[in-house]
N, C-alpha and C. Protein backbone atom coordinates (compact mmCIF):
# COMPACT_ATOMS: atom_id res chain seq x y z
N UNK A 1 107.63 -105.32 29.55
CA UNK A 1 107.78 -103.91 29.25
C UNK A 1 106.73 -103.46 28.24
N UNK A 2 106.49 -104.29 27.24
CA UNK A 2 105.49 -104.14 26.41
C UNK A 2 104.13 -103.58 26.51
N UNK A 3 103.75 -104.51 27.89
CA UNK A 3 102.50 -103.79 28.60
C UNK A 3 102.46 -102.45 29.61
N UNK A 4 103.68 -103.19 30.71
CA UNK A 4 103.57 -101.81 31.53
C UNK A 4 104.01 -100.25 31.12
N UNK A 5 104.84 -100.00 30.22
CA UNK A 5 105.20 -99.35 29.67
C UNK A 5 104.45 -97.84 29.11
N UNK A 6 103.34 -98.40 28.05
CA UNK A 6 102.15 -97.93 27.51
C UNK A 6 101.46 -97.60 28.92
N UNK A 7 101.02 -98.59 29.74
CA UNK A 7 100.23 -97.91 31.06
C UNK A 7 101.02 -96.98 31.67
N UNK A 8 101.94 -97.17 31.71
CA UNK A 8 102.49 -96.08 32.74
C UNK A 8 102.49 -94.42 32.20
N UNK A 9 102.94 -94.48 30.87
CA UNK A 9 102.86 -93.46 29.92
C UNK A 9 101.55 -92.91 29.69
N UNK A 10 100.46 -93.85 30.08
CA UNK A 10 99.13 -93.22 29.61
C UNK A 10 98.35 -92.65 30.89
N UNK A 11 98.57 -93.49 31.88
CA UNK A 11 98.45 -92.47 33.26
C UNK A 11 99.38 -91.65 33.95
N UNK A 12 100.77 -91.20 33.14
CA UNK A 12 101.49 -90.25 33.96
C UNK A 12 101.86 -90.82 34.85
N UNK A 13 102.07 -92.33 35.17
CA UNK A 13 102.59 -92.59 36.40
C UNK A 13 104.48 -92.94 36.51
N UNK A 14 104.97 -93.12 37.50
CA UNK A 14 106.35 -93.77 38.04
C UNK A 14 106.51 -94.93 37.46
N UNK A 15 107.67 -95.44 37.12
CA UNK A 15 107.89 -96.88 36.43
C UNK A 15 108.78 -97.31 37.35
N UNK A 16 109.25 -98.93 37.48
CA UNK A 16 110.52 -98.96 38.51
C UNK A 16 110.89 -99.90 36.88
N UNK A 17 111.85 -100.30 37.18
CA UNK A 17 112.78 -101.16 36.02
C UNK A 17 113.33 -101.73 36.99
N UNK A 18 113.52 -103.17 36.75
CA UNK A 18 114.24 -103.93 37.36
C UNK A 18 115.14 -104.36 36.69
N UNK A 19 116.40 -104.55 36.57
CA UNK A 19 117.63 -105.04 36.26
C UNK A 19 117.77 -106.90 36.44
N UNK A 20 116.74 -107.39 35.83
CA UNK A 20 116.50 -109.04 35.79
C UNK A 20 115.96 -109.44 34.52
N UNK A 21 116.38 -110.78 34.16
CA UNK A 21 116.04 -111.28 32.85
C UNK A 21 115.26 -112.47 33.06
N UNK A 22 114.88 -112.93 31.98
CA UNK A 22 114.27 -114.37 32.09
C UNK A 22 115.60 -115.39 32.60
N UNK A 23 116.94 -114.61 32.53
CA UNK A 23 117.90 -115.58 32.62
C UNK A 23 118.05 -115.89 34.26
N UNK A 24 118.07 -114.71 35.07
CA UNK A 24 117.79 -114.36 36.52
C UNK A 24 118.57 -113.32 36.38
N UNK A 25 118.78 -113.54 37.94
CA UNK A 25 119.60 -112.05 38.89
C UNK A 25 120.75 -112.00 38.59
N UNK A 26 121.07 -110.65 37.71
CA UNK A 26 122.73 -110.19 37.05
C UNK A 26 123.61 -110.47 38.10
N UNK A 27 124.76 -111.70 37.45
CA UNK A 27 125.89 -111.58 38.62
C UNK A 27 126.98 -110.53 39.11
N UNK A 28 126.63 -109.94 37.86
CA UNK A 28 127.91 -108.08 38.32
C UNK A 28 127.29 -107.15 37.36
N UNK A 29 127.99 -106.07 37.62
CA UNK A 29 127.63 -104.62 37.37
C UNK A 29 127.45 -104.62 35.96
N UNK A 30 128.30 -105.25 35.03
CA UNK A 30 128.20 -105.16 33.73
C UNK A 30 126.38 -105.72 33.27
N UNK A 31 126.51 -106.83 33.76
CA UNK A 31 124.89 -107.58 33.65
C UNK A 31 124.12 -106.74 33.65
N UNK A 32 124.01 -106.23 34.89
CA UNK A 32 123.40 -105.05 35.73
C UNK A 32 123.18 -104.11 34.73
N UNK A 33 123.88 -103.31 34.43
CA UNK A 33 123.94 -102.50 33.42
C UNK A 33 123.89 -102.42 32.04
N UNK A 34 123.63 -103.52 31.36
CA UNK A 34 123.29 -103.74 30.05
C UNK A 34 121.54 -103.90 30.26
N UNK A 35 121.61 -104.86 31.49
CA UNK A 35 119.87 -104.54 31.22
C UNK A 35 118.75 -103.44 31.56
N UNK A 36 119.63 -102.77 32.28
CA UNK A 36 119.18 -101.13 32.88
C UNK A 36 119.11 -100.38 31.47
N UNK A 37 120.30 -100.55 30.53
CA UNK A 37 120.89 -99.83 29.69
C UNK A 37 119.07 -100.47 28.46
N UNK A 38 118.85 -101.59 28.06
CA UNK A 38 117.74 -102.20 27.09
C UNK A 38 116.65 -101.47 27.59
N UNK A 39 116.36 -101.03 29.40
CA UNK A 39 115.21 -100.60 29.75
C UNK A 39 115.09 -99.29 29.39
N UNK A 40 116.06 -98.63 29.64
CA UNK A 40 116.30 -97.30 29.54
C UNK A 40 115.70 -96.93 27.63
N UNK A 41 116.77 -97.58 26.69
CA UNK A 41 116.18 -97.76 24.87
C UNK A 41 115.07 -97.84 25.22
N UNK A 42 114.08 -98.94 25.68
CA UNK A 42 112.91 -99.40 25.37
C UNK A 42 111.94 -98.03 25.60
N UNK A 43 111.87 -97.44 26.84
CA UNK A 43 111.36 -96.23 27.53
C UNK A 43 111.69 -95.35 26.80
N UNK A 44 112.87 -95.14 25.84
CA UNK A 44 112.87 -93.89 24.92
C UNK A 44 112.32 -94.08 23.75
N UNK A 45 112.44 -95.63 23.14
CA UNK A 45 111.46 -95.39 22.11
C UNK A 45 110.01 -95.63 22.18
N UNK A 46 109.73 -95.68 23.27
CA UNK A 46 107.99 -95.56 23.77
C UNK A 46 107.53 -93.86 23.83
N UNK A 47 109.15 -92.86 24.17
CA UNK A 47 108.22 -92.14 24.61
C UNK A 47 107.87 -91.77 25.87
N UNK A 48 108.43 -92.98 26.75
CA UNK A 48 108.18 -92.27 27.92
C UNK A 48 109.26 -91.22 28.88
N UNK A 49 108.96 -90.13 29.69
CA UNK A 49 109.60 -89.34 30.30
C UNK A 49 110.25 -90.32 31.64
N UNK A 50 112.03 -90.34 30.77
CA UNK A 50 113.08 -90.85 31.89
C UNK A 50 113.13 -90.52 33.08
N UNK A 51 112.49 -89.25 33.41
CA UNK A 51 112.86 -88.82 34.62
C UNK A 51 112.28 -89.18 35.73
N UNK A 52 110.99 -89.96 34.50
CA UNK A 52 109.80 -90.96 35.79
C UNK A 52 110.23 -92.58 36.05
N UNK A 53 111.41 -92.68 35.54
CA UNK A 53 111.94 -94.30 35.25
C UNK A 53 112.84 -94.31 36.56
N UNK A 54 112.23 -95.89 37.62
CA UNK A 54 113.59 -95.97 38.73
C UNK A 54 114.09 -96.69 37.65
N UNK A 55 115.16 -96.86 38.08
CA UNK A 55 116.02 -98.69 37.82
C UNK A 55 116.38 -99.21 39.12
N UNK A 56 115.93 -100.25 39.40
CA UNK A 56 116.46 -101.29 40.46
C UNK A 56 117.63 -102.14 39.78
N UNK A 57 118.97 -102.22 40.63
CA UNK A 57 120.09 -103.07 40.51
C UNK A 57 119.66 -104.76 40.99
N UNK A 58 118.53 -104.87 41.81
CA UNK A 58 117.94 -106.29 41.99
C UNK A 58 119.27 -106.30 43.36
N UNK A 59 119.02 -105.96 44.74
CA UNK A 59 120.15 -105.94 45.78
C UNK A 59 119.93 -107.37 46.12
N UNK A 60 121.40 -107.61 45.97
CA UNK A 60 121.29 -109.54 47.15
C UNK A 60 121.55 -109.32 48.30
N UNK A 61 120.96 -110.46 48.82
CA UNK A 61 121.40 -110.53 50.50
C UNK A 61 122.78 -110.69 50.32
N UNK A 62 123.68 -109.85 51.86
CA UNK A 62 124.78 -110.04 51.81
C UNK A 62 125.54 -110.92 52.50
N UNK A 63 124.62 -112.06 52.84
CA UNK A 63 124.85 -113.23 53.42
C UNK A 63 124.92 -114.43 52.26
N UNK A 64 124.90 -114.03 51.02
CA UNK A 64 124.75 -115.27 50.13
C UNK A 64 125.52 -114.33 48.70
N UNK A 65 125.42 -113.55 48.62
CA UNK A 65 126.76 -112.64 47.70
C UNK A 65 127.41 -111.43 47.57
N UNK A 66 128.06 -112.02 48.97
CA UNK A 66 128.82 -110.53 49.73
C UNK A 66 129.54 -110.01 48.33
N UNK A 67 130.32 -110.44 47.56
CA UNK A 67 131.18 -110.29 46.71
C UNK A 67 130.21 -109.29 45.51
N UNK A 68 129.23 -109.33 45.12
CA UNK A 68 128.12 -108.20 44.78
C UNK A 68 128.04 -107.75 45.43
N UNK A 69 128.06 -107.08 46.13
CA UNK A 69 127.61 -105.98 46.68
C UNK A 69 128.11 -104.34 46.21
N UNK A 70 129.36 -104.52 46.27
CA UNK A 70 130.18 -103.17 45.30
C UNK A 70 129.74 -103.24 44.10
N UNK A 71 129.40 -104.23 43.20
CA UNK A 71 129.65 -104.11 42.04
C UNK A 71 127.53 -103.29 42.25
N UNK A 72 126.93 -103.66 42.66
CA UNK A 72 125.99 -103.17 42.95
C UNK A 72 125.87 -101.58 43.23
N UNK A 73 126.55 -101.12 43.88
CA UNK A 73 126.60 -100.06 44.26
C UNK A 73 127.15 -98.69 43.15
N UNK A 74 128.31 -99.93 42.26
CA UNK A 74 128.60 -99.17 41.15
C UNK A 74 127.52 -99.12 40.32
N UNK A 75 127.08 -100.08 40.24
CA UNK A 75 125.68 -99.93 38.84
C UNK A 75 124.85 -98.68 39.78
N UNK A 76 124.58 -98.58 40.66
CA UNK A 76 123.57 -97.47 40.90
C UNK A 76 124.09 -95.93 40.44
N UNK A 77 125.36 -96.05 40.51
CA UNK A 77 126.10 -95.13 40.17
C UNK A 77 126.06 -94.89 38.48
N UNK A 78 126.36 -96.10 38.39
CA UNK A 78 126.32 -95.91 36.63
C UNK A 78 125.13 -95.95 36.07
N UNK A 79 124.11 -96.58 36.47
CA UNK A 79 122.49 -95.98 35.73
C UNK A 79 122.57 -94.36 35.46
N UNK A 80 123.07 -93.82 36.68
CA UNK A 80 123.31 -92.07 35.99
C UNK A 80 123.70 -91.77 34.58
N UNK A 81 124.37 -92.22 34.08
CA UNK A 81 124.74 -91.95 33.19
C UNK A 81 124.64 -91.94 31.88
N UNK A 82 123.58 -93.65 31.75
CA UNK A 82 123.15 -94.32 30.78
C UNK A 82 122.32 -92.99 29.77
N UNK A 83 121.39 -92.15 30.05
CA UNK A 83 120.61 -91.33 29.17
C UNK A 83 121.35 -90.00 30.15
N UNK A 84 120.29 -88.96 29.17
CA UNK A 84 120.57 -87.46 29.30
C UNK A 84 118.59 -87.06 29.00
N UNK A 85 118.24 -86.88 29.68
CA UNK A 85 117.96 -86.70 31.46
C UNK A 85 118.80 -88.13 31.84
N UNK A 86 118.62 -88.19 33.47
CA UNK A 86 118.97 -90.02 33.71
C UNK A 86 117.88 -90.02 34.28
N UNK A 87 117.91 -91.65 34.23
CA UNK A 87 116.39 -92.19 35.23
C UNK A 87 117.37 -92.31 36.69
N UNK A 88 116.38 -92.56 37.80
CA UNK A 88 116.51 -92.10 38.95
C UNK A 88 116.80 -93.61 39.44
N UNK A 89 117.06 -93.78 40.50
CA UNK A 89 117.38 -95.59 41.12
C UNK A 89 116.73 -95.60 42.39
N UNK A 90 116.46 -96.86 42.43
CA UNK A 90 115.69 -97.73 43.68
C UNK A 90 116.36 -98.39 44.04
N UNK A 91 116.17 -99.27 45.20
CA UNK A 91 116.22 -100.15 46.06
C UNK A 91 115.39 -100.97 47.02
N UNK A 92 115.05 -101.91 47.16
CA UNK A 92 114.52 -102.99 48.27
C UNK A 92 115.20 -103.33 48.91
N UNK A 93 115.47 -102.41 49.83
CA UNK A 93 116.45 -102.02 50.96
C UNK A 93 116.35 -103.57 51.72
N UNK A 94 115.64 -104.15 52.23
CA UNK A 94 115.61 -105.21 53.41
C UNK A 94 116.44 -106.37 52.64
N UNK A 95 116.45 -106.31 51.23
CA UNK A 95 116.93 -107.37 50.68
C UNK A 95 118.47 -107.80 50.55
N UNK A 96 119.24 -106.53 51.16
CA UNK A 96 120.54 -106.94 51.55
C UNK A 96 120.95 -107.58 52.80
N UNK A 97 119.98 -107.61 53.75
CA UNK A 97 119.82 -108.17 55.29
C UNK A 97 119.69 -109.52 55.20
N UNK A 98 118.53 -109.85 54.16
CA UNK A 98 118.14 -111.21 54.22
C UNK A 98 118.08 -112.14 54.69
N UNK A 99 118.30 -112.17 55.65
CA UNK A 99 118.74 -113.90 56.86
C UNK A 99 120.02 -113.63 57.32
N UNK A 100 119.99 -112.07 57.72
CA UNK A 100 121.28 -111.99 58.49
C UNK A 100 120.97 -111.51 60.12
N UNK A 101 121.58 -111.77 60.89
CA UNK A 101 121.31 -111.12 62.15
C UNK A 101 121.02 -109.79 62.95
N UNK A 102 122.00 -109.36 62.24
CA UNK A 102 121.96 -107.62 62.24
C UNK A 102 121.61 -106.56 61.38
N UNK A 103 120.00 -107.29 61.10
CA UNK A 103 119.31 -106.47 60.06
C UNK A 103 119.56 -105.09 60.09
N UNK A 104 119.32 -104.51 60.39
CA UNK A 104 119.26 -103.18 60.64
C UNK A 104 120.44 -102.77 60.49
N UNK A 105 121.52 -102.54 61.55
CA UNK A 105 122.54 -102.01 60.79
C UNK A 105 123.12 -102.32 59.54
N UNK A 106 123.13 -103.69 58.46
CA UNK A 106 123.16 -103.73 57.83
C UNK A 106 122.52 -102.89 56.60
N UNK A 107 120.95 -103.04 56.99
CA UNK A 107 120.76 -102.39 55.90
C UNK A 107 120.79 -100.43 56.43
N UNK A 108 120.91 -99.90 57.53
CA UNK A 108 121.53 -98.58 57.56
C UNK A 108 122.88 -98.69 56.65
N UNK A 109 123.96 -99.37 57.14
CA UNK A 109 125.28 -98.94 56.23
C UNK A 109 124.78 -99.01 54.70
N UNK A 110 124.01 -100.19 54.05
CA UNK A 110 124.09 -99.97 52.84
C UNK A 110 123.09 -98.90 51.99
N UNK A 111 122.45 -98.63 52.87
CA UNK A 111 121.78 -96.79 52.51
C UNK A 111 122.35 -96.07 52.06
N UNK A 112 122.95 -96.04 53.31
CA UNK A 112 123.64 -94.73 53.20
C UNK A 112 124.93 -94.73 52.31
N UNK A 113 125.54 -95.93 52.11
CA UNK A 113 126.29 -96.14 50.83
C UNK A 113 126.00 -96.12 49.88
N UNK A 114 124.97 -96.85 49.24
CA UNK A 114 123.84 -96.31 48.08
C UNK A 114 123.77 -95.14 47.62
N UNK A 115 123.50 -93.97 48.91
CA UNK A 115 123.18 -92.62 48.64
C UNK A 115 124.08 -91.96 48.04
N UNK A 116 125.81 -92.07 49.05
CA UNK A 116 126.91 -91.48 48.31
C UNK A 116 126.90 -92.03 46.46
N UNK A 117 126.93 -92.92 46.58
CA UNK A 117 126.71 -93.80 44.90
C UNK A 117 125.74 -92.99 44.23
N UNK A 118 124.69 -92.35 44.77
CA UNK A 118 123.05 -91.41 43.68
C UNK A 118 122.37 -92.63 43.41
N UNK A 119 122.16 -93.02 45.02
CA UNK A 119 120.65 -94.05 44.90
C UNK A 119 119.62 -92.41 45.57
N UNK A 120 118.27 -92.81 44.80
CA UNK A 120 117.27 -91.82 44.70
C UNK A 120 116.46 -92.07 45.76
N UNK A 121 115.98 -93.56 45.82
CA UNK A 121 114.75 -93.92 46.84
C UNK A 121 115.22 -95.45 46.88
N UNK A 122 114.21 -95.31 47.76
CA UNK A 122 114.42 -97.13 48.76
C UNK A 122 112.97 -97.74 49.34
N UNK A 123 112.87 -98.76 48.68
CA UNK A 123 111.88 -99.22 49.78
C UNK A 123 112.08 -99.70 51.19
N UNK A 124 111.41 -99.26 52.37
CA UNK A 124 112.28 -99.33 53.58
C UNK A 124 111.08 -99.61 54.39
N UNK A 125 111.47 -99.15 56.11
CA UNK A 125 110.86 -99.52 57.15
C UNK A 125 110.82 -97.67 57.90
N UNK A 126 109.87 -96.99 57.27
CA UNK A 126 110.07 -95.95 57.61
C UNK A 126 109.53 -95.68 59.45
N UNK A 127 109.54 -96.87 60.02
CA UNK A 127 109.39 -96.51 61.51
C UNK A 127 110.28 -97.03 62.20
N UNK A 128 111.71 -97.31 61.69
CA UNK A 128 112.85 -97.67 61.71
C UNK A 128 113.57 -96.03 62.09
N UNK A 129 113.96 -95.32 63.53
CA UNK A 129 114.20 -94.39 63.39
C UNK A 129 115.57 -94.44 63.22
N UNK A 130 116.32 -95.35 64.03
CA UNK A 130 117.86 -95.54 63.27
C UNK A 130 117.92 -95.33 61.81
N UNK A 131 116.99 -95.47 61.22
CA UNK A 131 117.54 -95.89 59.28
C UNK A 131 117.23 -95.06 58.99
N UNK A 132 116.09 -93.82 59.30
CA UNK A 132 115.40 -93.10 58.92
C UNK A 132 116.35 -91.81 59.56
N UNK A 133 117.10 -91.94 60.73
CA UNK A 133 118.29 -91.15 60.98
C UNK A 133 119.54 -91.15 59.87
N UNK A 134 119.71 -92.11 59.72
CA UNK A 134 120.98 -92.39 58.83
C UNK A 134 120.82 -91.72 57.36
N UNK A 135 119.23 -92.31 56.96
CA UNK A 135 119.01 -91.54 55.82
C UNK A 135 118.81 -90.04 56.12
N UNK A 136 118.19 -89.37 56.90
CA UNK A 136 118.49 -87.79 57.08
C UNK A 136 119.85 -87.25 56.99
N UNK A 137 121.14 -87.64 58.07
CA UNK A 137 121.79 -87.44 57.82
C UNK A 137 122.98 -87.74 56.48
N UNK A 138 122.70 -88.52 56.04
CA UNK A 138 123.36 -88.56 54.85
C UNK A 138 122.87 -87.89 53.52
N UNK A 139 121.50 -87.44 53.84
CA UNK A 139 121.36 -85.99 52.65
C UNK A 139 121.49 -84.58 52.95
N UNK A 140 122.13 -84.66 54.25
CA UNK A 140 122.64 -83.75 55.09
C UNK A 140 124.04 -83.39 54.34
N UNK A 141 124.58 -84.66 55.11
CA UNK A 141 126.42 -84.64 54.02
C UNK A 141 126.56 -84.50 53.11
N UNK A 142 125.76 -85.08 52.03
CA UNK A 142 125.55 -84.79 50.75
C UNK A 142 124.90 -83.33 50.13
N UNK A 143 124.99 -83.05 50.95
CA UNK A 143 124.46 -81.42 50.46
C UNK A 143 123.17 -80.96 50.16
N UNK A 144 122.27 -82.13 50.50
CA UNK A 144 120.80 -82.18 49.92
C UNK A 144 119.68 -81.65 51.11
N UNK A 145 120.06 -81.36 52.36
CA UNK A 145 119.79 -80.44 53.07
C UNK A 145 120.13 -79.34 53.84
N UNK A 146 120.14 -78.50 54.35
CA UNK A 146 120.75 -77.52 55.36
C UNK A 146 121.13 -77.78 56.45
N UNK A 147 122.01 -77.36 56.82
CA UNK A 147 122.24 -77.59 57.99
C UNK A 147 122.03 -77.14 59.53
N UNK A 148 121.28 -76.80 60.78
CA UNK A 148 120.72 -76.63 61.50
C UNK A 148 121.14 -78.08 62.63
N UNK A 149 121.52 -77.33 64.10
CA UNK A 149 121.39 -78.18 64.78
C UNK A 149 120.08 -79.14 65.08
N UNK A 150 119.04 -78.67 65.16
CA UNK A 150 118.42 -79.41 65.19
C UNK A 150 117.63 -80.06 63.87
N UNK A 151 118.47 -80.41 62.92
CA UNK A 151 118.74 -80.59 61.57
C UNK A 151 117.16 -82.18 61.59
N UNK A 152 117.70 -83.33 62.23
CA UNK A 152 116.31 -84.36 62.45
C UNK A 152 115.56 -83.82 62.69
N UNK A 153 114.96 -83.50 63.77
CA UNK A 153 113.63 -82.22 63.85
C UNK A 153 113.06 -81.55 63.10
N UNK A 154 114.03 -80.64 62.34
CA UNK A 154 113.56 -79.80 61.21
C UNK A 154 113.29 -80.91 60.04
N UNK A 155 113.72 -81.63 59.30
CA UNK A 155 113.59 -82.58 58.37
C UNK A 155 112.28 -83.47 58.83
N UNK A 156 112.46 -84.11 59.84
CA UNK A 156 110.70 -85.01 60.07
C UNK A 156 109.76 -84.38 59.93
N UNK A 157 109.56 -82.86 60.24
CA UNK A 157 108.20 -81.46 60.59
C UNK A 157 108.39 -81.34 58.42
N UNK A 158 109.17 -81.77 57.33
CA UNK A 158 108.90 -81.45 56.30
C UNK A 158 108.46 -82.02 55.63
């Protein structure tokens, strides 16, 4: 943080925060959220503008810790809250699939679950039109677009 921090602040750029320690990958939400919570301090006493900060929850495959997965979904939820602005949340969407068979719908359901939770962005497979459906419509439901029958159409042309 020490380094990227200052760079990011000095070119105006996006930061992601990852929710990992030298110890590894937080086993629940609390983990999760204490180290979101150190990134979040660190970025305010640098100075830098929260509103350019993701936080990544660090998603596991859900073939090796199904049992995270909610508690995951809550931390995306609860990074909201941590500051006033909040920083915004990510994901490495493929990384809940991981060596599972049914990539894809997998990682569609957990999108779009994410989203209800106030996940912001995702790294994804944007020529994935199933996922890229799922995500339209679920900022649809969520109120984050209009509605129009030909609602996909209108959203891809923006």
């Amino acid at each position: 943080m020490e380094l990227l921090v200052p760079l990011a602040k000095k070119h105006n750029a996006k930061l992601i925060g990852l929710a990992i320690s030298s110890k590894g990958i937080p086993q629940n939400k609390d983990q999760r959220l204490e180290l979101a919570a150190s990134i979040v301090a660190y970025c305010m006493e640098q100075g830098f503008n929260i509103e350019d900060l993701y936080l990544d929850p660090i998603v596991m495959p859900v073939n090796v810790a199904q049992a995270q997965q909610r508690d995951i979904l809550e931390a995306i939820h609860e990074f909201k809250i941590i500051s006033q602005p909040s920083p915004k949340t990510i994901v490495g969407l493929s990384n809940v699939s991981q060596g599972t068979k049914v990539r894809s719908l997998i990682n569609r359901t957990f999108l779009v679950m994410a989203a209800a939770y106030g996940l912001d962005g995702a790294i994804l497979d944007p020529l994935d039109k199933e996922l890229m459906d799922a995500a339209i419509t679920s900022d649809l439901i969520l109120n984050k677009q209009i509605y129009c029958d030909s609602y996909l159409d209108a959203y891809r042309k923006s």
